[in-house]
C-alpha atoms as a PDB file:
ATOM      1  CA  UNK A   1       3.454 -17.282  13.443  1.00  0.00           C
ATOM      2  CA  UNK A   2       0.531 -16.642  10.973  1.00  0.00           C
ATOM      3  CA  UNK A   3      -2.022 -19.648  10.419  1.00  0.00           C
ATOM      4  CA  UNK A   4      -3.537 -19.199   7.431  1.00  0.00           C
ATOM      5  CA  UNK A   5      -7.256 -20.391   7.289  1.00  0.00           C
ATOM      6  CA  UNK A   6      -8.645 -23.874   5.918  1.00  0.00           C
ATOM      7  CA  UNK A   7     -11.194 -22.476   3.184  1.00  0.00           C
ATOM      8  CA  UNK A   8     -14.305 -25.204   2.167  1.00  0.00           C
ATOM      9  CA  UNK A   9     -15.719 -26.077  -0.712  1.00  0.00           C
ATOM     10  CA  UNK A  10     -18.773 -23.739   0.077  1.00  0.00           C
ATOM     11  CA  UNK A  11     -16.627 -20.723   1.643  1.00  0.00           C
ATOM     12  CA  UNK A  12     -14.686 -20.965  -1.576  1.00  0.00           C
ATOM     13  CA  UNK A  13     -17.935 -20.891  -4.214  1.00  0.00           C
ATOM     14  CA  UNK A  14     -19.070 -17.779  -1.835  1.00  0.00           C
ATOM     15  CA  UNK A  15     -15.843 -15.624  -2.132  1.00  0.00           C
ATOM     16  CA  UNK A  16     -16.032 -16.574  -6.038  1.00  0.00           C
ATOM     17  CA  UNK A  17     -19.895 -14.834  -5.591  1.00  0.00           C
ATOM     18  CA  UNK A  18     -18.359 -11.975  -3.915  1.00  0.00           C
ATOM     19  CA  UNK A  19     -15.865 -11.730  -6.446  1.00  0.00           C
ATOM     20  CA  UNK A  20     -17.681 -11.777  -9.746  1.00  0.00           C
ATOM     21  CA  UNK A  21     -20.398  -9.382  -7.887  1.00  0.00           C
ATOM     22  CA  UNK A  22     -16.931  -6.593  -7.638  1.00  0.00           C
ATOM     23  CA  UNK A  23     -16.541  -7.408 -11.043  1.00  0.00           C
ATOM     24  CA  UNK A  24     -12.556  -6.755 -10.623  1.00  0.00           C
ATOM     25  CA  UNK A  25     -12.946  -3.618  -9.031  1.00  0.00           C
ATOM     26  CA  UNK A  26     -11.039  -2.641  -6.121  1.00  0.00           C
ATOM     27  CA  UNK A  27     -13.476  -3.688  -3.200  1.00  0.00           C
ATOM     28  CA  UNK A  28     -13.782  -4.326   1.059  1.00  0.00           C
ATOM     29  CA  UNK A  29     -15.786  -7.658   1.903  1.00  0.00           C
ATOM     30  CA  UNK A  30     -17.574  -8.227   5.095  1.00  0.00           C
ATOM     31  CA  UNK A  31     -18.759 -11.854   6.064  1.00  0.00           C
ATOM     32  CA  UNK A  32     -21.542 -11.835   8.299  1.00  0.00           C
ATOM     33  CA  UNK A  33     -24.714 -13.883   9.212  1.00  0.00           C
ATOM     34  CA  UNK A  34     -26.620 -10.931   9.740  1.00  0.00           C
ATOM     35  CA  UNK A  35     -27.615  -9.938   5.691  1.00  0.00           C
ATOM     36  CA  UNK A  36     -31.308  -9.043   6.841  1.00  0.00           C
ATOM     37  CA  UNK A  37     -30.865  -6.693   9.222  1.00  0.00           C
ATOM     38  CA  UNK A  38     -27.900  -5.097   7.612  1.00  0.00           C
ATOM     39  CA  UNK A  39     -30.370  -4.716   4.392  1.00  0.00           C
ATOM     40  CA  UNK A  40     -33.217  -3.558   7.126  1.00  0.00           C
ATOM     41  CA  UNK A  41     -31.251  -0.929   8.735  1.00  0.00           C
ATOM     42  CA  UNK A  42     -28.072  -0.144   6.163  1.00  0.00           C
ATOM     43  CA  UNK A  43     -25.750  -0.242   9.511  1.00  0.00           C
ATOM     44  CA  UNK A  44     -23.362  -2.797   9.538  1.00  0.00           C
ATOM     45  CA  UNK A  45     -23.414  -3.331  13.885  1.00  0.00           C
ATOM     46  CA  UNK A  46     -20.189  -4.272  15.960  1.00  0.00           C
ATOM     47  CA  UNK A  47     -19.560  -8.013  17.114  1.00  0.00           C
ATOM     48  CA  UNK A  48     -20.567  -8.672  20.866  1.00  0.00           C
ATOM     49  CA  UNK A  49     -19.233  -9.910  23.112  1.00  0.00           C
ATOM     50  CA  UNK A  50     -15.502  -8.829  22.502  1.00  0.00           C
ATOM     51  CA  UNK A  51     -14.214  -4.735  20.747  1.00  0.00           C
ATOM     52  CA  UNK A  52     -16.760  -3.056  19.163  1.00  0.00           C
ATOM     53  CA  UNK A  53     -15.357  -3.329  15.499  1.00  0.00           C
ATOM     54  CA  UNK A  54     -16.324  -3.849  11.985  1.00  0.00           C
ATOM     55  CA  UNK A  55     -13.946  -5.765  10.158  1.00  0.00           C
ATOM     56  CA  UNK A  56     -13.288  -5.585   6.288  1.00  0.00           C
ATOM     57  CA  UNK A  57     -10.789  -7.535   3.951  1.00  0.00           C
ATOM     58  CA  UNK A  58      -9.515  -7.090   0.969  1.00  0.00           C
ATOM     59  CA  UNK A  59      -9.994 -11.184   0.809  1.00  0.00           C
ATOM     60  CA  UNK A  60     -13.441 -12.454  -0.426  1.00  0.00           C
ATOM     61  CA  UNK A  61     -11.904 -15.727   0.954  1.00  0.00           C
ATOM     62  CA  UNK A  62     -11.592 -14.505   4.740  1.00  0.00           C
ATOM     63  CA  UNK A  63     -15.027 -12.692   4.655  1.00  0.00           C
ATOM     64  CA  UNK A  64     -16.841 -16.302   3.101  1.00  0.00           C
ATOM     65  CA  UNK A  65     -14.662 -17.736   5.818  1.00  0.00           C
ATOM     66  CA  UNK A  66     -16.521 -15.606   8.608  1.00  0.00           C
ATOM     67  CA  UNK A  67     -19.731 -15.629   6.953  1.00  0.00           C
ATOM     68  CA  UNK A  68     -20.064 -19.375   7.392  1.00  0.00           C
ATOM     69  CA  UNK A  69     -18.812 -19.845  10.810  1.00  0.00           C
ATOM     70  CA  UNK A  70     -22.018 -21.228  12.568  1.00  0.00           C
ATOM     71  CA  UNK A  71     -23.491 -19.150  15.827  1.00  0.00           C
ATOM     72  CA  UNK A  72     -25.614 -19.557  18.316  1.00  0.00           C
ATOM     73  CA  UNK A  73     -27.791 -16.730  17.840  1.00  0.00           C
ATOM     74  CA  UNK A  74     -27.619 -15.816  14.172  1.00  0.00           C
ATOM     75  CA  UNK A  75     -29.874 -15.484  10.718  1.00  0.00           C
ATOM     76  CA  UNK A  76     -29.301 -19.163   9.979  1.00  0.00           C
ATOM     77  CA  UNK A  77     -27.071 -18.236   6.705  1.00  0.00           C
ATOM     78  CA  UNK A  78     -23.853 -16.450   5.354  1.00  0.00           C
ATOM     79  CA  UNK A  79     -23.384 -13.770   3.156  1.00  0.00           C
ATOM     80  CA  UNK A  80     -20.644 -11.717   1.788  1.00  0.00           C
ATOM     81  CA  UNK A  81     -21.077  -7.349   1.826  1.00  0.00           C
ATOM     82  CA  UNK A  82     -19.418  -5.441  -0.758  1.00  0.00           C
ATOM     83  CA  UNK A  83     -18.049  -1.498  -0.722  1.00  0.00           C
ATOM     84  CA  UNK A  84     -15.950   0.221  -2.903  1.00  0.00           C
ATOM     85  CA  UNK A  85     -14.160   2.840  -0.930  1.00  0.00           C
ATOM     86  CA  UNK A  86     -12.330   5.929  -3.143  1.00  0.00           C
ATOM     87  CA  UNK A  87      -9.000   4.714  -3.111  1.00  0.00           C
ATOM     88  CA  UNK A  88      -6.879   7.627  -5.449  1.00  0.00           C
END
């Protein structure tokens, strides 16, 4: 069984951020608390411990989710990525 995620106040303001920023256009999100050295290097790095993966949504929601979960060895702050892939 699915359990669908308990979005706050501030997670939902940030996926409303994403959103405008897509401007309705067909767009991946990436939460992460890591917006420095993503803009530093232009490499979006795999999660460790755990896979090595990059995860996208389709859900500014999820991705504001994710960007706001606290860590112990982050930036100090959340931020939502945007790409527009060629979808035809």
């Amino acid at each position: 069984m699915l359990r669908h995620l308990k979005y706050t106040k501030a997670a939902r303001q940030l996926a409303g951020m994403a959103r405008q920023k897509a401007m309705d256009r067909d767009a991946l999100y990436h939460g992460t608390r890591f917006a420095e050295l993503i803009l530093k290097t232009g490499v979006l790095f795999y999660s460790d411990p755990g896979q090595p993966k990059v995860s996208l949504t389709r859900s500014s929601e999820v991705a504001a989710y994710y960007a706001l979960l606290e860590r112990d060895y982050d930036e100090g702050r959340g931020s939502v990525s945007t790409t527009y892939p060629d979808c035809r």
